[in-house]
Protein backbone atom coordinates (compact mmCIF):
# COMPACT_ATOMS: atom_id res chain seq x y z
CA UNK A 1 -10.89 19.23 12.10
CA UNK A 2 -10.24 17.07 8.72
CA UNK A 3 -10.41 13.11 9.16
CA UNK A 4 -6.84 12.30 6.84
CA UNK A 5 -4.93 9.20 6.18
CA UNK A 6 -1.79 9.04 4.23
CA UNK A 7 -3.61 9.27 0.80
CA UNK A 8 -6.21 11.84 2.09
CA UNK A 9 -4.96 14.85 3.78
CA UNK A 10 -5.16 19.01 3.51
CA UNK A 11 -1.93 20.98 2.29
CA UNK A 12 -0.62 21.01 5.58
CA UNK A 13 0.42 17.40 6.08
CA UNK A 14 0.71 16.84 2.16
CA UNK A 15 3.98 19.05 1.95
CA UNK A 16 5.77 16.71 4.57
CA UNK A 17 4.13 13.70 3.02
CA UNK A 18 0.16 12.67 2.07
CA UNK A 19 1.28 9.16 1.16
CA UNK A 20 -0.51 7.79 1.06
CA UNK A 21 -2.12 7.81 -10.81
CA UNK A 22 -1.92 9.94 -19.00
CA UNK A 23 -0.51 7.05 -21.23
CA UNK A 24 2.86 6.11 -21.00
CA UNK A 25 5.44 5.43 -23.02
CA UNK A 26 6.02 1.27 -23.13
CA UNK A 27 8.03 -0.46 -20.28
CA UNK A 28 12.07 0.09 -21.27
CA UNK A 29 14.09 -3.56 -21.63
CA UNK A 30 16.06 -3.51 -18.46
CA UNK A 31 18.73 -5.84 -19.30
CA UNK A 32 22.24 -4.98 -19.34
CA UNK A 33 24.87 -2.03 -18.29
CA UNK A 34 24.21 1.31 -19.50
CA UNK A 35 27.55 2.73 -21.12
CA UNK A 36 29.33 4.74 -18.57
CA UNK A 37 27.01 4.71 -15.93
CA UNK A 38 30.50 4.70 -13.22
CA UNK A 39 32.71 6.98 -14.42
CA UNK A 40 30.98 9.90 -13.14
CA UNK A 41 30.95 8.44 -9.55
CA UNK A 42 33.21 10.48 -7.03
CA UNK A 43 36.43 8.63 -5.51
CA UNK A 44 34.82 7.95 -2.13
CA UNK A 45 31.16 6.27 -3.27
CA UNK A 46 33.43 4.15 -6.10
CA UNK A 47 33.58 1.38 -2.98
CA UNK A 48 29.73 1.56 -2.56
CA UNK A 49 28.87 1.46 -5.86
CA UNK A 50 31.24 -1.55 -6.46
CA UNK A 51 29.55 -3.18 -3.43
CA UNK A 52 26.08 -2.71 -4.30
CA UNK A 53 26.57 -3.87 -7.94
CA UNK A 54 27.89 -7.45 -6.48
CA UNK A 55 24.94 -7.99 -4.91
CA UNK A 56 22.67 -6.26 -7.87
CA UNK A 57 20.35 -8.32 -10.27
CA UNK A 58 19.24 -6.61 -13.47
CA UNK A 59 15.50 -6.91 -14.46
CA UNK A 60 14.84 -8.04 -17.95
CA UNK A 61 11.63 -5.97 -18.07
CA UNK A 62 9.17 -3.95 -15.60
CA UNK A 63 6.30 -5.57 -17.05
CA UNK A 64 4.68 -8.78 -16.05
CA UNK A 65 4.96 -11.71 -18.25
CA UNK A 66 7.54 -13.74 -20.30
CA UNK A 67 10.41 -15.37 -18.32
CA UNK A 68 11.07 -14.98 -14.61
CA UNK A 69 14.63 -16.51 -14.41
CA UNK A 70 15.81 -12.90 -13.67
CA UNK A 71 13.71 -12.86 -10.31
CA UNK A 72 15.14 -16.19 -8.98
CA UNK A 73 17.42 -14.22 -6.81
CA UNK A 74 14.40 -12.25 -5.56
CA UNK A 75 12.58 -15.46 -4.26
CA UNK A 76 15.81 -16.36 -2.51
CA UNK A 77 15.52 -13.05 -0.81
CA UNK A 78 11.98 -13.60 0.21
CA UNK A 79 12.36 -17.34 1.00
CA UNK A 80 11.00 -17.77 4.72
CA UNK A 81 8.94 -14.60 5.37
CA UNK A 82 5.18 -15.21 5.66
CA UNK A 83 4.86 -11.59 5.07
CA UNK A 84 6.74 -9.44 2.37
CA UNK A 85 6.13 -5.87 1.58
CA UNK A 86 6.40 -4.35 -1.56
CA UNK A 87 6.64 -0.41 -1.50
CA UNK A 88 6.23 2.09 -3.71
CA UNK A 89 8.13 5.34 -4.22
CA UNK A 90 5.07 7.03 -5.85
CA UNK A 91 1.36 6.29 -5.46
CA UNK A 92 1.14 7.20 -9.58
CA UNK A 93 4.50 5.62 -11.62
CA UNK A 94 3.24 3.19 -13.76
CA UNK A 95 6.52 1.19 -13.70
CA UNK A 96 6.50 1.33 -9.97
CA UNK A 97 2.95 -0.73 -10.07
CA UNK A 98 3.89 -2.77 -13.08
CA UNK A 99 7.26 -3.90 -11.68
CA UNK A 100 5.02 -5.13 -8.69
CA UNK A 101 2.89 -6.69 -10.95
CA UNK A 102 5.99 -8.45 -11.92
CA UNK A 103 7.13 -9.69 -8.54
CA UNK A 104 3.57 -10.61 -7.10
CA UNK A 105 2.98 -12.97 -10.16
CA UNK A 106 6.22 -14.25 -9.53
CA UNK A 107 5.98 -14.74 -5.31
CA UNK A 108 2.14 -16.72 -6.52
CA UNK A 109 3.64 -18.56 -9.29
CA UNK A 110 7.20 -19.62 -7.77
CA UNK A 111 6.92 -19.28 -4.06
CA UNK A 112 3.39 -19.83 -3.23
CA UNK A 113 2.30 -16.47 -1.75
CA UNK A 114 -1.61 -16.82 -2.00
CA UNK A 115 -3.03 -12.90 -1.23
CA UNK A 116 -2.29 -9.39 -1.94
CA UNK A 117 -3.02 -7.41 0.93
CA UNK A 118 -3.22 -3.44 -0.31
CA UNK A 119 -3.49 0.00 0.31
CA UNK A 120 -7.81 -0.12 -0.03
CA UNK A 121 -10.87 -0.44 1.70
CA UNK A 122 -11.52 -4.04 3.30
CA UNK A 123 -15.07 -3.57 1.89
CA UNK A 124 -13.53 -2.23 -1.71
CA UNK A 125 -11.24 -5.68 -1.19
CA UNK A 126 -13.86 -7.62 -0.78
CA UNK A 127 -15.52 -7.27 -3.76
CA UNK A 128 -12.53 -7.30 -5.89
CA UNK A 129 -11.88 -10.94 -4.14
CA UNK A 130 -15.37 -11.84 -5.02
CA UNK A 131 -14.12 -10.89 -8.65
CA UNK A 132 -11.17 -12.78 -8.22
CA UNK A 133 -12.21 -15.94 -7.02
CA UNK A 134 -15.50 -16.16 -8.94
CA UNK A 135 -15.55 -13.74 -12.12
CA UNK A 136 -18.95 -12.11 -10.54
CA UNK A 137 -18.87 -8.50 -11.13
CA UNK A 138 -17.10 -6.02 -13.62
CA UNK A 139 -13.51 -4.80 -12.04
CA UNK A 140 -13.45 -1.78 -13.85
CA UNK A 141 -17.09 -0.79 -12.68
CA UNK A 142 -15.61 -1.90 -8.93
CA UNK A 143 -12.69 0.49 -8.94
CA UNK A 144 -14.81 3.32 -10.66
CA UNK A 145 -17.32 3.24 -7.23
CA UNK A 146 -14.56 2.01 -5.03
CA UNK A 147 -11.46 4.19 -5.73
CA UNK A 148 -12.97 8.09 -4.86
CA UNK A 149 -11.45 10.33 -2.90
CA UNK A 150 -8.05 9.47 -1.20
CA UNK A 151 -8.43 6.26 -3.36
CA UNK A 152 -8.94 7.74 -6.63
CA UNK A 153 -4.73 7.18 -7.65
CA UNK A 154 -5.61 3.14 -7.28
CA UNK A 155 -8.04 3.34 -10.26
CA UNK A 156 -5.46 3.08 -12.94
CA UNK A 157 -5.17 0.16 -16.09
CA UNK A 158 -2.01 -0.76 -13.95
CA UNK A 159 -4.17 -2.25 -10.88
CA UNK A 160 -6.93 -3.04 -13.34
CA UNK A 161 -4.21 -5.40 -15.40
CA UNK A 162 -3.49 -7.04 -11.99
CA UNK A 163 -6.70 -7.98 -11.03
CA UNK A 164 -7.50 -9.57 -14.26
CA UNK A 165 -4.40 -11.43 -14.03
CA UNK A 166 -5.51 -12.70 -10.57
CA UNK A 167 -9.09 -13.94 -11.69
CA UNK A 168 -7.16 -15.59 -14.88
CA UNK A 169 -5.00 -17.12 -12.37
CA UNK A 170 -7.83 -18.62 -10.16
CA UNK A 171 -9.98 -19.93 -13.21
CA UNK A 172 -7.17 -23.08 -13.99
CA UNK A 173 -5.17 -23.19 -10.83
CA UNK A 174 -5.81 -24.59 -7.71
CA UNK A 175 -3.93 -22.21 -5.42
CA UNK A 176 -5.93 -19.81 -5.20
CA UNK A 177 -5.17 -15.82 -4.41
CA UNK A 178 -7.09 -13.35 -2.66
CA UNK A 179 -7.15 -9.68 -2.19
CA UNK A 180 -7.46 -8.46 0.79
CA UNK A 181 -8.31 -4.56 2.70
CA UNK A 182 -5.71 -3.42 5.00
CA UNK A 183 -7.15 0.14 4.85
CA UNK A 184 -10.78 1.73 7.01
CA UNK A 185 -11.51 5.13 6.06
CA UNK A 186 -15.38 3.85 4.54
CA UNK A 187 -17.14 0.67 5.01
CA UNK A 188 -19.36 -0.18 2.10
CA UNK A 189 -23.18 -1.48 3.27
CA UNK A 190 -22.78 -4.84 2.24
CA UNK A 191 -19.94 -5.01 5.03
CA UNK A 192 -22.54 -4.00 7.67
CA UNK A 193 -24.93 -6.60 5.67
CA UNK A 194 -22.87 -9.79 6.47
CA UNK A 195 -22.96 -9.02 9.79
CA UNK A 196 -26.13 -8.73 9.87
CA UNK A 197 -26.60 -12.12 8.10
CA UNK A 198 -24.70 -13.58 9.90
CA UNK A 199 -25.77 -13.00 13.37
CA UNK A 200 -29.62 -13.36 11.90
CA UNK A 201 -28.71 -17.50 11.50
CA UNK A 202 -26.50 -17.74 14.66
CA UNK A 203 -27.18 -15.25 17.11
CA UNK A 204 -30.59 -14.11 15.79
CA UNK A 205 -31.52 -12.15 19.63
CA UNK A 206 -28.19 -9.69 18.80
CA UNK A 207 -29.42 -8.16 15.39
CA UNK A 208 -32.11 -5.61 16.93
CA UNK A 209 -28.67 -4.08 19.19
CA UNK A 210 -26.50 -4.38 16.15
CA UNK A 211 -28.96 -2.54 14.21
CA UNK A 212 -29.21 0.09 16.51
CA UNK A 213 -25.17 0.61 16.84
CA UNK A 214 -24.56 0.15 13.40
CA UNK A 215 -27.49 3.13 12.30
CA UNK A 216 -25.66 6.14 12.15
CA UNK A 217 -22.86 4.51 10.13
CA UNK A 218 -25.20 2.95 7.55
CA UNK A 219 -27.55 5.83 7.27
CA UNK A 220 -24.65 7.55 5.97
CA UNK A 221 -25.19 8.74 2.34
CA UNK A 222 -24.13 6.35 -0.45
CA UNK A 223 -21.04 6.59 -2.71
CA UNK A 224 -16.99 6.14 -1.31
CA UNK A 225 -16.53 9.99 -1.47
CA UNK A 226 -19.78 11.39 -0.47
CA UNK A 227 -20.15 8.64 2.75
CA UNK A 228 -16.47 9.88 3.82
CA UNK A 229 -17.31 13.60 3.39
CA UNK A 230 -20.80 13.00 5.12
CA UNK A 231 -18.81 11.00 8.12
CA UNK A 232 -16.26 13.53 8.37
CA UNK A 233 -18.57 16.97 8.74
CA UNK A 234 -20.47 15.44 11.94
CA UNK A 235 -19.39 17.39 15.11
CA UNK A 236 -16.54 15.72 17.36
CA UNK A 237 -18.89 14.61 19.64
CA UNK A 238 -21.42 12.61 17.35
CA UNK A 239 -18.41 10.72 15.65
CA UNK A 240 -17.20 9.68 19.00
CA UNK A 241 -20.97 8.33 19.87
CA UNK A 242 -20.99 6.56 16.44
CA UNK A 243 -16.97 5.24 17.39
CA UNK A 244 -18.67 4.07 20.94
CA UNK A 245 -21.43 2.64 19.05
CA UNK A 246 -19.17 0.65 16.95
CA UNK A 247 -16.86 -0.63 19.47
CA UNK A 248 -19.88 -1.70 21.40
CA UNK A 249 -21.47 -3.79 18.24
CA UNK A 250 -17.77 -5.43 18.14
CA UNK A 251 -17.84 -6.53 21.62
CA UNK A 252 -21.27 -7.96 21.16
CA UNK A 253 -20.04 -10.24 18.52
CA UNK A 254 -16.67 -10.58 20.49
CA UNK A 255 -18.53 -12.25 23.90
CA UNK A 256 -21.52 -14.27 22.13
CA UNK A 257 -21.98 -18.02 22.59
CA UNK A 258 -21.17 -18.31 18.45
CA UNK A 259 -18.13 -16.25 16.56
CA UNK A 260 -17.02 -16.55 13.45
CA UNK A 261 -13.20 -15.21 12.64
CA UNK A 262 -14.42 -13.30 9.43
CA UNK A 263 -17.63 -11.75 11.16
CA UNK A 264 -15.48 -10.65 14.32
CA UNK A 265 -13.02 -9.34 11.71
CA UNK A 266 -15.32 -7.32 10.11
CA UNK A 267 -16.57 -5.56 12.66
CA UNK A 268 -13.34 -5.15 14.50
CA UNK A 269 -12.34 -3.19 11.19
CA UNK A 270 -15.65 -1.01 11.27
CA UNK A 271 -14.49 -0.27 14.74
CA UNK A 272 -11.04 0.67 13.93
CA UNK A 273 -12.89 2.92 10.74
CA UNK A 274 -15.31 4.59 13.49
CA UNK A 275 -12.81 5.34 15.66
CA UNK A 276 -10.50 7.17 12.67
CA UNK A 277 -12.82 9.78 12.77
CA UNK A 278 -12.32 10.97 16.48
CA UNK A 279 -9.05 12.09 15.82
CA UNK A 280 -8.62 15.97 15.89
CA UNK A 281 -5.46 16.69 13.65
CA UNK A 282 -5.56 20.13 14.85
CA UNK A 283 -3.79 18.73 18.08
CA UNK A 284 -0.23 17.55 17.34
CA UNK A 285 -0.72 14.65 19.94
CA UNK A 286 -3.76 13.51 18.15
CA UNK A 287 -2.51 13.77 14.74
CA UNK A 288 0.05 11.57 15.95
CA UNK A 289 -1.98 9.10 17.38
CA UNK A 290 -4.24 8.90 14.25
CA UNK A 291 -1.30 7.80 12.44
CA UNK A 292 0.06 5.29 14.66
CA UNK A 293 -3.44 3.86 14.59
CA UNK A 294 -4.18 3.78 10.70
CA UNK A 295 -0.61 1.81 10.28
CA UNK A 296 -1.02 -0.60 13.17
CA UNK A 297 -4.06 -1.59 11.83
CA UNK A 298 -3.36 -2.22 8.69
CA UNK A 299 -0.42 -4.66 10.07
CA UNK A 300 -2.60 -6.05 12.18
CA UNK A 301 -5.01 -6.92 9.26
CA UNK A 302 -2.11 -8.54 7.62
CA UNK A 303 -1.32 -10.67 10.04
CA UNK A 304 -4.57 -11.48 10.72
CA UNK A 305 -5.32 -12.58 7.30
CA UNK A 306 -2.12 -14.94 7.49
CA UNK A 307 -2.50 -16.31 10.60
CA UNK A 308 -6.05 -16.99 10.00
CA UNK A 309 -5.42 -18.67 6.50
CA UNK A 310 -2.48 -19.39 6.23
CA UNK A 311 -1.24 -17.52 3.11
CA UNK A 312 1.59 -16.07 2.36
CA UNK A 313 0.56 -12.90 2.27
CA UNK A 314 2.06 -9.83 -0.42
CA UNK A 315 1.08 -5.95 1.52
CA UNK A 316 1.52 -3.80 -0.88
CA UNK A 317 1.76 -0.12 -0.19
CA UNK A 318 3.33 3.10 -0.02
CA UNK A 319 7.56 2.58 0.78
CA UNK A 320 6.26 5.37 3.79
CA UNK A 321 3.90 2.34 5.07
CA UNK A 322 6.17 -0.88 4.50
CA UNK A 323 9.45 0.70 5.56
CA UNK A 324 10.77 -0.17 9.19
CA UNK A 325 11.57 4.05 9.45
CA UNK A 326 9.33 6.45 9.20
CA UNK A 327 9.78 9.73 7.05
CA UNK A 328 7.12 11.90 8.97
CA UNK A 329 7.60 11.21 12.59
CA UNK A 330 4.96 14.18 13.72
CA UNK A 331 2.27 12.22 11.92
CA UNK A 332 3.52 8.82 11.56
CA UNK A 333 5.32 7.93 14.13
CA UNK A 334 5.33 3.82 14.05
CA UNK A 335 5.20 2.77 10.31
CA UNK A 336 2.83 -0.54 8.87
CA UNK A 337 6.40 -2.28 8.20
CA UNK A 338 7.84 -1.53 11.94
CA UNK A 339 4.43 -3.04 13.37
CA UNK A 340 4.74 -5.79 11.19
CA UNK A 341 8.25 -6.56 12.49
CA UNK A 342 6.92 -6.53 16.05
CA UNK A 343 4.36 -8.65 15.35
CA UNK A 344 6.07 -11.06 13.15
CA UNK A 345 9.61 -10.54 13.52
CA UNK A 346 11.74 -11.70 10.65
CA UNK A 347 9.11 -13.27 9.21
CA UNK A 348 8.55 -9.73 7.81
CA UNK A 349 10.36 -8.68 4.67
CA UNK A 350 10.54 -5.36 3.80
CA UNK A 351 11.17 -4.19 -0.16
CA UNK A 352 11.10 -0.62 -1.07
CA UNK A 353 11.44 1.08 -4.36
CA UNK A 354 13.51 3.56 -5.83
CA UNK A 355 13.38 6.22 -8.85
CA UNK A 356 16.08 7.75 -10.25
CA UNK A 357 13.76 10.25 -12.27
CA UNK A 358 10.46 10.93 -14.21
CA UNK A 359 6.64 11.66 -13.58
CA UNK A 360 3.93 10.97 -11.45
CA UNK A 361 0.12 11.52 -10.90
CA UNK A 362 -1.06 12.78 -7.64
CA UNK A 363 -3.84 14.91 -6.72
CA UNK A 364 -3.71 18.98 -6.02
CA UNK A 365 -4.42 20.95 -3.00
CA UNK A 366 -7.88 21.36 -5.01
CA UNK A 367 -8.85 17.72 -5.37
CA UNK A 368 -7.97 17.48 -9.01
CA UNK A 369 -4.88 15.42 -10.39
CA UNK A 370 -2.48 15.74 -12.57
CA UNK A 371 0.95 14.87 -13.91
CA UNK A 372 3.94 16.14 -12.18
CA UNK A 373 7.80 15.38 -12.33
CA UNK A 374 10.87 14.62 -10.03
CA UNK A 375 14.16 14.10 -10.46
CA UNK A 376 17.23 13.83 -11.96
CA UNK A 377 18.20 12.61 -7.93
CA UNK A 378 21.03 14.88 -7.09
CA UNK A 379 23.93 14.31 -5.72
CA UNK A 380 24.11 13.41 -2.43
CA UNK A 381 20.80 11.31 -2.38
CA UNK A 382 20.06 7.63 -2.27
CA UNK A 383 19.05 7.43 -5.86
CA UNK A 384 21.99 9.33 -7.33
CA UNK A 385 24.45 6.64 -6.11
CA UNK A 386 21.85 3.48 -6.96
CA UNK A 387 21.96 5.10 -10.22
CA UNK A 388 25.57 4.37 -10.85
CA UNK A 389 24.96 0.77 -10.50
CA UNK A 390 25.27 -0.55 -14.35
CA UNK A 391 22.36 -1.79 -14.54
CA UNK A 392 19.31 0.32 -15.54
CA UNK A 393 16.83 -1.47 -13.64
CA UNK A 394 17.80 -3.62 -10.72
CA UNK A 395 16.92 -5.01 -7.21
CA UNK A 396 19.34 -5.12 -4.40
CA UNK A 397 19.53 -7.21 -1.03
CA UNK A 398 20.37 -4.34 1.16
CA UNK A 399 21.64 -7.42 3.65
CA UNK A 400 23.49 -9.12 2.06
CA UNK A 401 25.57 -5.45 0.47
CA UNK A 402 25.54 -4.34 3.89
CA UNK A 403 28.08 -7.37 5.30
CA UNK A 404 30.71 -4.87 3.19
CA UNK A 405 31.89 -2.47 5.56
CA UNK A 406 31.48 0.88 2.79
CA UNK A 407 28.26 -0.28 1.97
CA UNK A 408 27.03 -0.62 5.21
CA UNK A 409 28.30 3.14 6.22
CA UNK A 410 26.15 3.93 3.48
CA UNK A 411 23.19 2.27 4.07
CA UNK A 412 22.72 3.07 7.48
CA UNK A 413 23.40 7.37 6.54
CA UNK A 414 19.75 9.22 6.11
CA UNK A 415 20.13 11.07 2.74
CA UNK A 416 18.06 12.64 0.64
CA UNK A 417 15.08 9.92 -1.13
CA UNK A 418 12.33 10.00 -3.22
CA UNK A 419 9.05 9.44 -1.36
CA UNK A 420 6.91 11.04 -3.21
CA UNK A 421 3.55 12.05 -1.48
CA UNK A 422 0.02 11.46 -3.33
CA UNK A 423 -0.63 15.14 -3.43
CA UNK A 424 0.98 18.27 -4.74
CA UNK A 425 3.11 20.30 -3.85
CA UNK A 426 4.85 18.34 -1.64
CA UNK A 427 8.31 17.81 -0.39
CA UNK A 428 9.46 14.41 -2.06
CA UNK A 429 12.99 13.83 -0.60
CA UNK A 430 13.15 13.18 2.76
CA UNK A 431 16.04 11.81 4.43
CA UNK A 432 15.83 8.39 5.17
CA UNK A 433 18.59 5.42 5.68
CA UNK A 434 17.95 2.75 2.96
CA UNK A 435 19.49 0.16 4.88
CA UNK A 436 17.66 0.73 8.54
CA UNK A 437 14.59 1.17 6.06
CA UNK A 438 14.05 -2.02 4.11
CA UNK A 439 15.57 -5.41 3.31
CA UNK A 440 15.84 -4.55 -0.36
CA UNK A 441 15.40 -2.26 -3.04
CA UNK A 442 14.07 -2.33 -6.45
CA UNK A 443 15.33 0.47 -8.31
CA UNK A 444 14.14 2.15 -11.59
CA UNK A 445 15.87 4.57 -13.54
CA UNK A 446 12.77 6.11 -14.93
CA UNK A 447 9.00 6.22 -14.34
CA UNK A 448 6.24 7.26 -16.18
CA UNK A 449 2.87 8.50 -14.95
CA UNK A 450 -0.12 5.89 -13.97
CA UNK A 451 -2.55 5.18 -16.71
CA UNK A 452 -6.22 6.16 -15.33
CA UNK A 453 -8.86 3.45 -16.21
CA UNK A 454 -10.92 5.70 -18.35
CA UNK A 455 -14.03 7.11 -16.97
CA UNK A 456 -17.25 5.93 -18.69
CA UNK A 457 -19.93 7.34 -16.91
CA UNK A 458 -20.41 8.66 -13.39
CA UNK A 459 -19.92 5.88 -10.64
CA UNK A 460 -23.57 4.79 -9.09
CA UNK A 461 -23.84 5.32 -5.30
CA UNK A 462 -23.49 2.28 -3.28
């Protein structure tokens, strides 16, 4: 049995879809038509095209910075959700990440969103907020230890731009952001640590049975990758008394005289990480149910975070994750964005993205990564008609283009569309319906591959 999520998996699951990054050439000006771009379209898509480029806005650039009057329209679209989810077609484009960039500045800047909830580690999260709020700490040294294994494609100069941006952000304003976890495959000890603190100075007579719950988990050897590896090998049976364990040290915290929402949060989420591991993927069922876990819980860690502080909260992830549909029922039956929606309801906004060709970094079948390619879209898939639009990058409210009859037909057809797993090989074009997928689409006509923050020296074991 393998403990996977959607950016750690074997082969198996990673040709359906492991979803979850070499320079790049510079960010293309996006503004205006490109010559020709509808001639080519066949008599009966002519309608859709025409009734997705109504509703289309052109982006003047992928890449943060300079003028936002191109994004008002975006705002508009987000304009009442508490919650808005930006996907991603590939875990390693850097325009995908840099055209996020784009739009998170702007929802901060413009429309008051205050956190960026991600595809990470709450612990890994934690000490990038630290980073953010404060400047204590080194962000490149945090993703180095942080982003291992099924993490590694996050450690790229696109994130690392990001977070810089963030903590510039922070040191003049006073709306602060945050970042926040919504993934649990490891726990870092200082997680286990402020729990520990914690119920030392309020519920002092708890910290000799929290010690004894939480000692398997921290004994676990230091470093992301090796602690995951280490969890992973135990037999069935000892991750399930570790996942008892865990669950037990949560409801200690859960029924004492004193709480505290972040404490209880914690250790809810070490709960949710113990209990990962009991899955056995061998088992359809349980493969299944591993899935619908990892998803709901990141959703409900959203949601959390929003309801406890009241941000307007950014989750960005994988278009898989933040979709209403899933691509990989067997494994992922109930996506983050579908949970969110039943939590939340239209408070929920749901923005995927779309490539019309060029490369990606993902990891191989043996652990190592490299630079691979997709695309032209053919005919016959999502992209291929998004690419007629004249624009050569755009966003689309799916909505609002679906109140035209052609358009709607279209929308709501599953066709071919890049979602493009974190590992190779993989099957990148699943069929999915834009329309019963998200509430709008940014689409790209070409990607490059993620920039890797370089590597200067081996990351120290935490």
């Amino acid at each position: 049995m393998t403990h996977v999520t959607l950016c750690r998996t074997p082969l198996a699951l990673a040709l359906a879809l492991a979803a979850l990054l070499v320079p790049a050439a510079s960010a293309t000006a996006a503004a205006g038509p490109r010559a020709g771009s509808s001639s080519t379209v066949a008599a009966p898509d002519r309608a859709v095209v025409a009734g997705l480029q109504r509703h289309a806005h052109p982006l003047r650039s992928t890449t943060p910075g300079g003028s936002g009057s191109d994004l008002a329209a975006f705002g508009a679209m987000t304009r009442g959700a508490t919650v808005v989810g930006l996907g991603e077609a590939s875990h390693g484009s850097k325009e995908v990440f840099t055209v996020k960039d784009r739009l998170f500045r702007y929802l901060v800047e413009r429309e008051g969103f205050s956190a960026l909830a991600t595809e990470m580690s709450w612990s890994a999260a934690a000490r990038l907020n630290t980073y953010v709020l404060t400047g204590e700490g080194d962000p490149q040294q945090i993703m180095r230890e942080e982003f291992q294994d099924g993490y590694l494609l996050l450690n790229t100069e696109e994130l690392l731009a990001m977070f810089r941006w963030m903590r510039e952000h922070n040191r003049t304003s006073a709306h602060k952001v945050h970042v926040v976890g919504m993934d649990f495959s490891d726990a870092g000890p200082e997680q286990y640590e402020r729990i520990l603190t914690w119920a030392a100075t309020h519920e002092p007579a708890l910290v000799p049975e929290l010690r004894r719950r939480y000692a398997a988990l921290r004994a676990l050897p230091g470093g992301v990758a090796t602690r995951m590896a280490a969890h992973n090998a135990k037999p069935l049976a000892e991750r399930k008394a570790i996942a008892e364990d865990a669950a037990a040290a949560y409801r200690l915290l859960a029924e004492a005289d004193q709480q505290d929402p972040r404490v209880l949060e914690e250790a809810w989420i070490i709960s949710q990480l113990a209990t990962s591991y009991t899955f056995d993927i061998d088992d359809p069922a349980q493969a299944a149910a591993m899935g619908r876990q990892r998803d709901r819980v990141m959703a409900e860690i959203a949601v959390w975070w929003q309801r406890q502080t009241g941000d307007r909260v950014v989750v960005s992830a994988h278009d898989g994750h933040i979709s209403y549909e899933t691509v990989m029922p067997a494994y992922y039956p109930v996506t983050t964005g579908a949970a969110l929606r039943e939590l939340i309801g239209s408070k929920y906004v749901a923005v995927g993205t779309s490539l019309y060709e060029g490369d990606y970094r993902a990891r191989t079948s043996a652990d190592a990564e490299g630079v691979f390619s997709v695309g032209p879209a053919a005919p016959g898939s999502n992209e291929y008609t998004l690419d007629k639009v004249r624009y050569r990058d755009f966003y689309v409210d799916l909505r609002a283009a679906g109140h035209d009859p052609a358009v709607r037909d279209w929308l709501n057809t599953a066709r071919p569309t890049f979602v493009i797993p974190g590992r190779y090989p993989n099957q990148p074009a699943p069929p999915l319906a834009l329309g019963r997928a998200f509430d709008a689409v940014v689409h790209l006509h070409q990607v490059h591959a993620s920039v890797l923050v370089p590597s200067v020296e081996a990351a120290p074991a935490r």
